[in-house]
N, C-alpha and C. Protein backbone atom coordinates (compact mmCIF):
# COMPACT_ATOMS: atom_id res chain seq x y z
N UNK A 1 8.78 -23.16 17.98
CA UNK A 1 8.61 -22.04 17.08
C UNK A 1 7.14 -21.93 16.71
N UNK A 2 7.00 -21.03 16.45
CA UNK A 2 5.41 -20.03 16.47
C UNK A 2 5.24 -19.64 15.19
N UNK A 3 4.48 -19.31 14.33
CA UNK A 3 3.95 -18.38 13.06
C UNK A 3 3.20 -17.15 13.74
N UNK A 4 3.87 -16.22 13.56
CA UNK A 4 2.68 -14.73 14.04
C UNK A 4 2.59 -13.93 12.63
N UNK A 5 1.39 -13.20 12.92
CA UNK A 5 1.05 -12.41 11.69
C UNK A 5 1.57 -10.85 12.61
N UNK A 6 2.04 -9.76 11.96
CA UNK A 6 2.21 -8.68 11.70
C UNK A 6 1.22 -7.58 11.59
N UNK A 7 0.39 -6.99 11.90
CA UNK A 7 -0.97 -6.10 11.71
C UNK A 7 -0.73 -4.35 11.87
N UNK A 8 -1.05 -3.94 10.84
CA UNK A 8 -0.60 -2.39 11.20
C UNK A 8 -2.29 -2.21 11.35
N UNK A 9 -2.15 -0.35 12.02
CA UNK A 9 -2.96 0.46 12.63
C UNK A 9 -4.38 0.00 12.30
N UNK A 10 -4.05 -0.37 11.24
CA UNK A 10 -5.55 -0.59 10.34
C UNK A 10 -6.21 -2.12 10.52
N UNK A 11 -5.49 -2.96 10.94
CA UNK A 11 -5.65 -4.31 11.23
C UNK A 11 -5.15 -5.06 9.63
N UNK A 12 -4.12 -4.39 9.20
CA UNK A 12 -4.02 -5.34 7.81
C UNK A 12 -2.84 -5.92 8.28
N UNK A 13 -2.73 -7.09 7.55
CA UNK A 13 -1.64 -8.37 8.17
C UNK A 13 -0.57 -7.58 6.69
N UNK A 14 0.78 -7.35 7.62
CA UNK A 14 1.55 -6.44 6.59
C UNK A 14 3.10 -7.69 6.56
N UNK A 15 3.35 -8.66 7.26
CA UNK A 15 3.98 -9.77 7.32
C UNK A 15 3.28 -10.72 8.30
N UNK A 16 4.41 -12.21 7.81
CA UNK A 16 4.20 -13.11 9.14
C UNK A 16 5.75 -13.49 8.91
N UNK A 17 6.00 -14.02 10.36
CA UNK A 17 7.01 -14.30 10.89
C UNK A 17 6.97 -15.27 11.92
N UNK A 18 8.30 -15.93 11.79
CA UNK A 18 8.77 -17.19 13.15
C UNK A 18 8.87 -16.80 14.06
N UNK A 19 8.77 -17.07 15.17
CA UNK A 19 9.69 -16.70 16.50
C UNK A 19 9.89 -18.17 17.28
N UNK A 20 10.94 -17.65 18.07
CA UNK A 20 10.84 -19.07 19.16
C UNK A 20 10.10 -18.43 20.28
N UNK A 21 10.28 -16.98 20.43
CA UNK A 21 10.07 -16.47 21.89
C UNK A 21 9.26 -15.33 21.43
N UNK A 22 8.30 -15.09 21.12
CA UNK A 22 7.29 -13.50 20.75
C UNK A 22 7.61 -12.58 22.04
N UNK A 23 8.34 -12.55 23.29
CA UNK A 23 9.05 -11.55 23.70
C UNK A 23 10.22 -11.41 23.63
N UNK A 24 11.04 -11.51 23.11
CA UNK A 24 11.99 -11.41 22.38
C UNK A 24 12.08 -10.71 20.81
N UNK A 25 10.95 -10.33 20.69
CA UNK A 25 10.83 -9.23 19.20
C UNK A 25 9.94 -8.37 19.99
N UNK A 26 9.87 -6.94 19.50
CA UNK A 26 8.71 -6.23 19.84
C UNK A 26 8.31 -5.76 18.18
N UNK A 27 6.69 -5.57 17.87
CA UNK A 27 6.75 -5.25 16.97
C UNK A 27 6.67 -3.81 16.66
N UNK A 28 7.28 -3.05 15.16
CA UNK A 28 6.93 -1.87 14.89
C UNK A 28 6.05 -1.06 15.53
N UNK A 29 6.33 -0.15 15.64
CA UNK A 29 5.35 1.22 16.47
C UNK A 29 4.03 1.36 15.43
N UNK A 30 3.16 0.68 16.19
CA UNK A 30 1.54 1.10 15.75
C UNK A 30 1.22 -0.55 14.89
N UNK A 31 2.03 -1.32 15.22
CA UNK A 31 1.48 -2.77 15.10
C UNK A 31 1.47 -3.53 16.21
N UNK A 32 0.94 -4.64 15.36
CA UNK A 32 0.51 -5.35 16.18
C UNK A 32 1.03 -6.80 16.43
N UNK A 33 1.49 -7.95 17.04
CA UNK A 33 1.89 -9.49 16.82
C UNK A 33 0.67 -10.05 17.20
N UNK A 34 0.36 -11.10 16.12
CA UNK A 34 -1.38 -11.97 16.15
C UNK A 34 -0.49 -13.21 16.08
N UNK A 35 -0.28 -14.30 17.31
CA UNK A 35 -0.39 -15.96 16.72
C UNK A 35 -1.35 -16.44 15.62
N UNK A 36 -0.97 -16.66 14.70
CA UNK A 36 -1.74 -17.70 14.12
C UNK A 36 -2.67 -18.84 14.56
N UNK A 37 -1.84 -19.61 15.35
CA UNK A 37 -3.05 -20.57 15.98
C UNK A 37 -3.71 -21.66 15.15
N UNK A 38 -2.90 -22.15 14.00
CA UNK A 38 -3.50 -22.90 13.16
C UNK A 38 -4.01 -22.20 12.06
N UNK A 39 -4.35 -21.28 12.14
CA UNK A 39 -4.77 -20.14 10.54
C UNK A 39 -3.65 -19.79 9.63
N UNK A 40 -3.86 -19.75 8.53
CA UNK A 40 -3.02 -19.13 7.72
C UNK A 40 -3.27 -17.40 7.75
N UNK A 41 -2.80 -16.25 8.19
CA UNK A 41 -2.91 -15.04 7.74
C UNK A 41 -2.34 -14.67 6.70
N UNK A 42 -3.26 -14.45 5.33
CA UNK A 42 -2.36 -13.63 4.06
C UNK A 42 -1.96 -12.63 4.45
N UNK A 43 -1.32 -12.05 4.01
CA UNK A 43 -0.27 -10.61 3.97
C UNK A 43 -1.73 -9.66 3.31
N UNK A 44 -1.96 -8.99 3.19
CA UNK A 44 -3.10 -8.25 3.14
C UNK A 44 -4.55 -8.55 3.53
N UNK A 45 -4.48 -9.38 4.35
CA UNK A 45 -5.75 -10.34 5.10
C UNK A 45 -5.85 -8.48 6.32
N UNK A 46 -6.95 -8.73 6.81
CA UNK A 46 -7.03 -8.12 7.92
C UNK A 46 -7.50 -8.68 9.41
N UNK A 47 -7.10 -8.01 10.51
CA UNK A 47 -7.22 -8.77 12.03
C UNK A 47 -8.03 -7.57 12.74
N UNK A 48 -9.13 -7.79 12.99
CA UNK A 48 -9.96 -6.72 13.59
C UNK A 48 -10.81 -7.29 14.83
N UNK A 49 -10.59 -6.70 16.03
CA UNK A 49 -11.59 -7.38 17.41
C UNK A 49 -11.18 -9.45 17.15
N UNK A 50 -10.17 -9.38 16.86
CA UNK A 50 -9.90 -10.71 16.67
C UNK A 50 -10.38 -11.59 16.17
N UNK A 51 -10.58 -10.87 14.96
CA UNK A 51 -11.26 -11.76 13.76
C UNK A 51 -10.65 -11.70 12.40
N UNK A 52 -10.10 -12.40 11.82
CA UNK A 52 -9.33 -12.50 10.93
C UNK A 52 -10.35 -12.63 9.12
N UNK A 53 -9.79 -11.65 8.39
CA UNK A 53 -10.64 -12.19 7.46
C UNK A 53 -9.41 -11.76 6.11
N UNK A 54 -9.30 -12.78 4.98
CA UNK A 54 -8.28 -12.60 4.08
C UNK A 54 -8.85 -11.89 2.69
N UNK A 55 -7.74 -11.12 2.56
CA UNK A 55 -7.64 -10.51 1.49
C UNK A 55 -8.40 -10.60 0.37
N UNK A 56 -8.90 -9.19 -0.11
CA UNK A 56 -9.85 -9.52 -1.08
C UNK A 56 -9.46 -9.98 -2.35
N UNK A 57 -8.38 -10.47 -2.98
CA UNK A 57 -8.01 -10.63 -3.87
C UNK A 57 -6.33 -11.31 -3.26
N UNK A 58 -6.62 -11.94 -4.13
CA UNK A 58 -4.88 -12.99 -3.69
C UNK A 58 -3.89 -13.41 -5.32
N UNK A 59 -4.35 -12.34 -6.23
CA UNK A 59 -3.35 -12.30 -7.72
C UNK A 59 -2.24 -11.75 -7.27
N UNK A 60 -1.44 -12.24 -8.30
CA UNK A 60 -0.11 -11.93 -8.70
C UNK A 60 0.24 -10.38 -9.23
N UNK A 61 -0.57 -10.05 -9.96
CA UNK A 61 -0.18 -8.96 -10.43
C UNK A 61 -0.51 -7.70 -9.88
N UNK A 62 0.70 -6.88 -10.07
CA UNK A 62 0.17 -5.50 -9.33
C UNK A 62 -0.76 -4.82 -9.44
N UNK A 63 -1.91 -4.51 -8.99
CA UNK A 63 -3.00 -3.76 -8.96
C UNK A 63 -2.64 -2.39 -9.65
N UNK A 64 -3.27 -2.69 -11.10
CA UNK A 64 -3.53 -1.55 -12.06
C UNK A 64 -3.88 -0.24 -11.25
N UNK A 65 -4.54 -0.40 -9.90
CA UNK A 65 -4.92 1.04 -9.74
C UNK A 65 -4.11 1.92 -8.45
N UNK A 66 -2.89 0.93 -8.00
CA UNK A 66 -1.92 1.68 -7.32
C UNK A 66 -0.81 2.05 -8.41
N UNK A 67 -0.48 3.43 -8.00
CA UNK A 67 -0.49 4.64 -8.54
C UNK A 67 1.46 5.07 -8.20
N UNK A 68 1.06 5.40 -7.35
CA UNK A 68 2.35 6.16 -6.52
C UNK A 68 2.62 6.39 -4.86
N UNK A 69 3.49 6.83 -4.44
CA UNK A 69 3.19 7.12 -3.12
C UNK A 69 4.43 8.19 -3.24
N UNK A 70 4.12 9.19 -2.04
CA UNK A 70 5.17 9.96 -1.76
C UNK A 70 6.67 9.49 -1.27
N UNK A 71 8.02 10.15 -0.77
CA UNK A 71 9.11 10.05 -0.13
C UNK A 71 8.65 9.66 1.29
N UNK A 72 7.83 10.16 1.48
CA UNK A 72 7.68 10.22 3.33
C UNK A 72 6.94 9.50 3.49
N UNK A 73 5.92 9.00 2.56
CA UNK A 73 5.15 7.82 2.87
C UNK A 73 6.16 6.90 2.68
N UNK A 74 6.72 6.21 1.84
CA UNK A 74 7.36 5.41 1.20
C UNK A 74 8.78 5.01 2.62
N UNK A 75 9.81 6.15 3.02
CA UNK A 75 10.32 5.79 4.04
C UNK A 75 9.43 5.28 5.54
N UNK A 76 8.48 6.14 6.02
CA UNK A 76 7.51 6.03 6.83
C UNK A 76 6.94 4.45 6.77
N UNK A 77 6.57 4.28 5.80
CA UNK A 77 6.30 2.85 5.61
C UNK A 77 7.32 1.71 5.92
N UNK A 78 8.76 1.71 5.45
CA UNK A 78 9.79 0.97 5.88
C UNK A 78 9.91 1.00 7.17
N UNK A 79 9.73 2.25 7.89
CA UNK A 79 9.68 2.24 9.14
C UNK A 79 8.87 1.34 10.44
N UNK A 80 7.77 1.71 9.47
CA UNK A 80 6.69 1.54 10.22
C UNK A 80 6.61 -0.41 10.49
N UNK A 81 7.23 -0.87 9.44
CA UNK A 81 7.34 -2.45 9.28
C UNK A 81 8.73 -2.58 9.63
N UNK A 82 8.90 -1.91 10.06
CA UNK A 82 10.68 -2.45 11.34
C UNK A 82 12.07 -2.78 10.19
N UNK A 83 11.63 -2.15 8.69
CA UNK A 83 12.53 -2.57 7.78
C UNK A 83 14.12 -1.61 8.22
N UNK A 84 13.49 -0.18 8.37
CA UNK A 84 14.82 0.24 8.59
C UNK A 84 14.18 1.56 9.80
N UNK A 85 15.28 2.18 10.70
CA UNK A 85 14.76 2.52 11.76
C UNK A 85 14.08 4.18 11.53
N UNK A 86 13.32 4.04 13.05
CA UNK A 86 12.56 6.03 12.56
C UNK A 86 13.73 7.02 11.90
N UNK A 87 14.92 6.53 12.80
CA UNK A 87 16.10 7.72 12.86
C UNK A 87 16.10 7.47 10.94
N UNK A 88 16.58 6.33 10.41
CA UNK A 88 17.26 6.60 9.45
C UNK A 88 15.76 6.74 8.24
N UNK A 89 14.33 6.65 8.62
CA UNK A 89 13.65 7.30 7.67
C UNK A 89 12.97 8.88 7.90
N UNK A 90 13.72 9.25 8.92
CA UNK A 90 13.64 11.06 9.33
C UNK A 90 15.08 11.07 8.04
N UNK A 91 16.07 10.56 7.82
CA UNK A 91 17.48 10.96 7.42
C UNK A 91 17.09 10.82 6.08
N UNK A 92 16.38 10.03 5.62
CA UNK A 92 16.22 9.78 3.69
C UNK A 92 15.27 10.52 3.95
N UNK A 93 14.78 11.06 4.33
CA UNK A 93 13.28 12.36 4.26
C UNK A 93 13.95 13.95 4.31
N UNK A 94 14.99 14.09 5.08
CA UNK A 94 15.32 14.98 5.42
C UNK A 94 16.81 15.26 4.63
N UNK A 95 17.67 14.42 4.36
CA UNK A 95 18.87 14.86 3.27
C UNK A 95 18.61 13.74 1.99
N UNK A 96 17.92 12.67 2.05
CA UNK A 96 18.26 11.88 1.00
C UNK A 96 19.62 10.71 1.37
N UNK A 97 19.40 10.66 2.60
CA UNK A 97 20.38 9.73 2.69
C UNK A 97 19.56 8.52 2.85
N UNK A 98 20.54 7.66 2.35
CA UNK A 98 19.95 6.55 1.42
C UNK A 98 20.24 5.05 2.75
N UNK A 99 18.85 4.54 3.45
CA UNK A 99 19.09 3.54 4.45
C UNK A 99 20.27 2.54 4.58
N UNK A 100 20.99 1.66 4.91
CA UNK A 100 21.69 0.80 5.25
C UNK A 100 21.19 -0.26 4.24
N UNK A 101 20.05 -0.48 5.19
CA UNK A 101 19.31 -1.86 4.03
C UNK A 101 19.00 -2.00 2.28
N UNK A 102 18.93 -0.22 2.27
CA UNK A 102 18.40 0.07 0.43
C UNK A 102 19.46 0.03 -0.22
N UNK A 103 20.74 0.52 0.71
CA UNK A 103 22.03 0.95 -0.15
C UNK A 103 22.55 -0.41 -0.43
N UNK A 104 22.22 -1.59 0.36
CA UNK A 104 23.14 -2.69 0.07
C UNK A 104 22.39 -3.89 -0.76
N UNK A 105 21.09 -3.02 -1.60
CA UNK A 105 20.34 -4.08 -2.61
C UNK A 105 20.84 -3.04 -3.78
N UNK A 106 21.17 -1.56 -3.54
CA UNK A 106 21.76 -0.82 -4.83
C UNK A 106 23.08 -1.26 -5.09
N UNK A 107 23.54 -1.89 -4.00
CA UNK A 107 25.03 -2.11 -3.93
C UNK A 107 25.63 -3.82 -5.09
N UNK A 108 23.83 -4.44 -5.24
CA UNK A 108 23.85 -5.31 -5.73
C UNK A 108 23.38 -5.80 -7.29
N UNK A 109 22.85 -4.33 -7.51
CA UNK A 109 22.59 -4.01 -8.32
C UNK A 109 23.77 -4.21 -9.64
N UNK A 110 23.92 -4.81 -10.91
CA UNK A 110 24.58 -4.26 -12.15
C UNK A 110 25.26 -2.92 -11.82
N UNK A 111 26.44 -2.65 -12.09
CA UNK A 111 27.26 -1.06 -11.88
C UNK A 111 26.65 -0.25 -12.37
N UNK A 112 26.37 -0.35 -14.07
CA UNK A 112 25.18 0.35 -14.52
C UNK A 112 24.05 1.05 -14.56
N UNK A 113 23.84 0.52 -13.58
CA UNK A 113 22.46 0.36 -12.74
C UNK A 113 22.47 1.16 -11.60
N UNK A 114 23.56 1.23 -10.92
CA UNK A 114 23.76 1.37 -9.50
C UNK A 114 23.34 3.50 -9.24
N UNK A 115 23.75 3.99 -10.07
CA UNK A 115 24.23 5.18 -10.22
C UNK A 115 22.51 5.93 -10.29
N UNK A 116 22.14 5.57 -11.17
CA UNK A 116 20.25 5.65 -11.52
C UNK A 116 19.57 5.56 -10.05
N UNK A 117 19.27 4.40 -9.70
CA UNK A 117 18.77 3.62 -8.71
C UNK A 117 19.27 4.85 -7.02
N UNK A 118 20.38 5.02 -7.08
CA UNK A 118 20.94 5.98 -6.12
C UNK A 118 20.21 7.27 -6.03
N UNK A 119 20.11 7.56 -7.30
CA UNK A 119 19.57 9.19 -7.94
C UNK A 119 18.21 8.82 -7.15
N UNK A 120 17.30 8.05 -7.66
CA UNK A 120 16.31 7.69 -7.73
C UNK A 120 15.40 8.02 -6.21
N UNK A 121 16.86 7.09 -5.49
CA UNK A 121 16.29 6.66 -3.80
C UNK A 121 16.53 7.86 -3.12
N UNK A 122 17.49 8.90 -3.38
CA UNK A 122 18.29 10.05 -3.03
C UNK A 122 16.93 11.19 -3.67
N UNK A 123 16.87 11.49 -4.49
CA UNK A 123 16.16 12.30 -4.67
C UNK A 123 14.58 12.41 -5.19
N UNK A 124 14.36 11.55 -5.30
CA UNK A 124 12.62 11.34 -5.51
C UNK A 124 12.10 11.69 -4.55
N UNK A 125 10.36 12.43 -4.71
CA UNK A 125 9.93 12.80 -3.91
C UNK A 125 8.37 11.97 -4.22
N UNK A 126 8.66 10.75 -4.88
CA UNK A 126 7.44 10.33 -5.52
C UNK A 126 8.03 8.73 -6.08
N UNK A 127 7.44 8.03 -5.08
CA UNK A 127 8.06 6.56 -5.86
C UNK A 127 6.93 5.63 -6.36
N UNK A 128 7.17 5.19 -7.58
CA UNK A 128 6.14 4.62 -8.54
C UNK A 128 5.86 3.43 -8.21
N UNK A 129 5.01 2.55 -7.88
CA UNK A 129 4.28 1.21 -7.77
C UNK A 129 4.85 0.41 -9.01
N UNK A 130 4.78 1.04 -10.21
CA UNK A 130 5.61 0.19 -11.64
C UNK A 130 6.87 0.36 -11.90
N UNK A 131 7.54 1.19 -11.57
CA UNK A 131 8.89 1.15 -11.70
C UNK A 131 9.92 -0.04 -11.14
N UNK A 132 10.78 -0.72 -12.41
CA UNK A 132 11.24 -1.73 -12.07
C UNK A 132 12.30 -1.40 -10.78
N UNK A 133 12.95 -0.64 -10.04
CA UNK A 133 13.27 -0.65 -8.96
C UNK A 133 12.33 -1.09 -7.83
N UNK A 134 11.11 -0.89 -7.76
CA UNK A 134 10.47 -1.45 -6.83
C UNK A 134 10.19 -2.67 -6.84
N UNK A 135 10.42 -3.25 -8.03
CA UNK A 135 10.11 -4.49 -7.91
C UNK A 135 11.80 -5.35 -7.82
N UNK A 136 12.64 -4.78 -7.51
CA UNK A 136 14.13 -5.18 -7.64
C UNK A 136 13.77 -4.96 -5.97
N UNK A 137 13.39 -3.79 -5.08
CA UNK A 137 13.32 -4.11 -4.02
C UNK A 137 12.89 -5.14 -2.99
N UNK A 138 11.31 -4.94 -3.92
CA UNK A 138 10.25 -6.17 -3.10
C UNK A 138 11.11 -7.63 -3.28
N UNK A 139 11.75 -7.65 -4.34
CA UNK A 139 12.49 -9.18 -4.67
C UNK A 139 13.53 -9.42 -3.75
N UNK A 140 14.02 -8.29 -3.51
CA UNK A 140 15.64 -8.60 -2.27
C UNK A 140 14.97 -8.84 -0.54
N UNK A 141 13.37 -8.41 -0.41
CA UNK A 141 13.05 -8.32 0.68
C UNK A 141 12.26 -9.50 0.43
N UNK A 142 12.54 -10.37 -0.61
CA UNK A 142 11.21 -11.51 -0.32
C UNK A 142 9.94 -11.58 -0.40
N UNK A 143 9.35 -10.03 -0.56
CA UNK A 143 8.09 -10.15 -1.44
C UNK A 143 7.14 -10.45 -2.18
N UNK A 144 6.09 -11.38 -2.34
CA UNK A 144 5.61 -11.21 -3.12
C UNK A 144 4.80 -10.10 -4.14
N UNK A 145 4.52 -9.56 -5.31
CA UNK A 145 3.30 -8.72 -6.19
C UNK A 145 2.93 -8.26 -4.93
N UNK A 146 1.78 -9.37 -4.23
CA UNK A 146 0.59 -8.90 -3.31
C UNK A 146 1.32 -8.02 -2.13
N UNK A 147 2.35 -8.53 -2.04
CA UNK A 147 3.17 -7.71 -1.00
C UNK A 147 3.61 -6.44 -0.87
N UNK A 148 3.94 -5.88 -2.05
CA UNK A 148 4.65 -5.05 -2.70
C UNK A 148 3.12 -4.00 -2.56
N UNK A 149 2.71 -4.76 -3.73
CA UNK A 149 1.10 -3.98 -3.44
C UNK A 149 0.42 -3.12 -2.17
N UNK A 150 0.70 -4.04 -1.29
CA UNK A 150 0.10 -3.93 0.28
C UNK A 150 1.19 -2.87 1.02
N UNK A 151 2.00 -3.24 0.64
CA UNK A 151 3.00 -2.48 1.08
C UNK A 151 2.47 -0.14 0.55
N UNK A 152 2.43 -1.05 -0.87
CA UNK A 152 2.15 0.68 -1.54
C UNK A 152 0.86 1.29 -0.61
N UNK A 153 -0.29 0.39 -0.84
CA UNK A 153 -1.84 0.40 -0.18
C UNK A 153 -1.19 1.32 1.13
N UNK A 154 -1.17 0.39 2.25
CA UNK A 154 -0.81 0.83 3.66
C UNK A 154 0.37 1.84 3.72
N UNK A 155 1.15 2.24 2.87
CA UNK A 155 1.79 3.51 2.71
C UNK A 155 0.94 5.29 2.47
N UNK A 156 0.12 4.73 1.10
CA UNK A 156 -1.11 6.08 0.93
C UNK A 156 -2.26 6.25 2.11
N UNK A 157 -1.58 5.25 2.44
CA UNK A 157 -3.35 5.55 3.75
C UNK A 157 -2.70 5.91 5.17
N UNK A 158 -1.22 6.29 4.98
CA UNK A 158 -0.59 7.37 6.10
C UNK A 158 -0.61 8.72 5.54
């Protein structure tokens, strides 16, 4: 088994991951798979002409100055990191139907809860960086802050 880093368009390291076999995964459309090789790649580190350089900041807390991102960024982005497929982020862009993967962290949600959170994913055209649903997401996907963050970052810059 292997450690590879994850790199979208931009050369930012957007995961890392195991493999036994790196052909046996292909990655997301418009990334990239980097071995590690003994390096650690942070998750917002960047990989450029094969040079690795980490993240300018490695806190916990969400960066006061991400804001928001649109519907289409926001699915586009899941996409784009192999979370859930093109087809089904054309389908939450286009009726509001709500992914496989999102519906079954709403599904885990408090009952209470569940009904909001639905509205939310269904009809927003604008999803907030502070809103505690996103951070109920980033938590079911294993996320860290910086992650979540990076995640928002490399979403506005589609």
């Amino acid at each position: 088994m292997s450690i590879y880093a994850v790199a979208d368009q931009a050369g930012v390291i957007i995961n890392r991951i195991i493999l036994d076999n790196p052909n046996d995964w292909s990655a997301p459309e418009g990334c990239v798979l980097v071995k590690e090789n003994g390096s650690t790649f942070d998750i917002g580190g960047k990989f450029v002409d094969g040079t690795y350089s980490p993240p300018a900041s490695s806190g916990t807390r969400p960066d006061a100055s991400i804001g928001s991102i649109s519907d289409r960024q926001f699915f586009q982005q899941l996409a784009a990191q192999g979370i859930i497929t093109q087809a089904e982020a054309l389908a939450a862009v286009k009726t509001g139907t709500i992914p496989a993967t999102l519906q079954a962290i709403v599904n885990a949600l408090p009952p209470d809860q569940q009904f909001p959170a639905q509205m939310l994913l269904s009809g927003a055209t604008v999803f907030e960086r502070k809103h505690p649903l996103t951070s109920a997401v980033g938590s079911a996907y294993g996320w860290s802050s910086v992650q979540v963050d990076q995640f928002f970052i490399s979403a506005g810059a589609l």
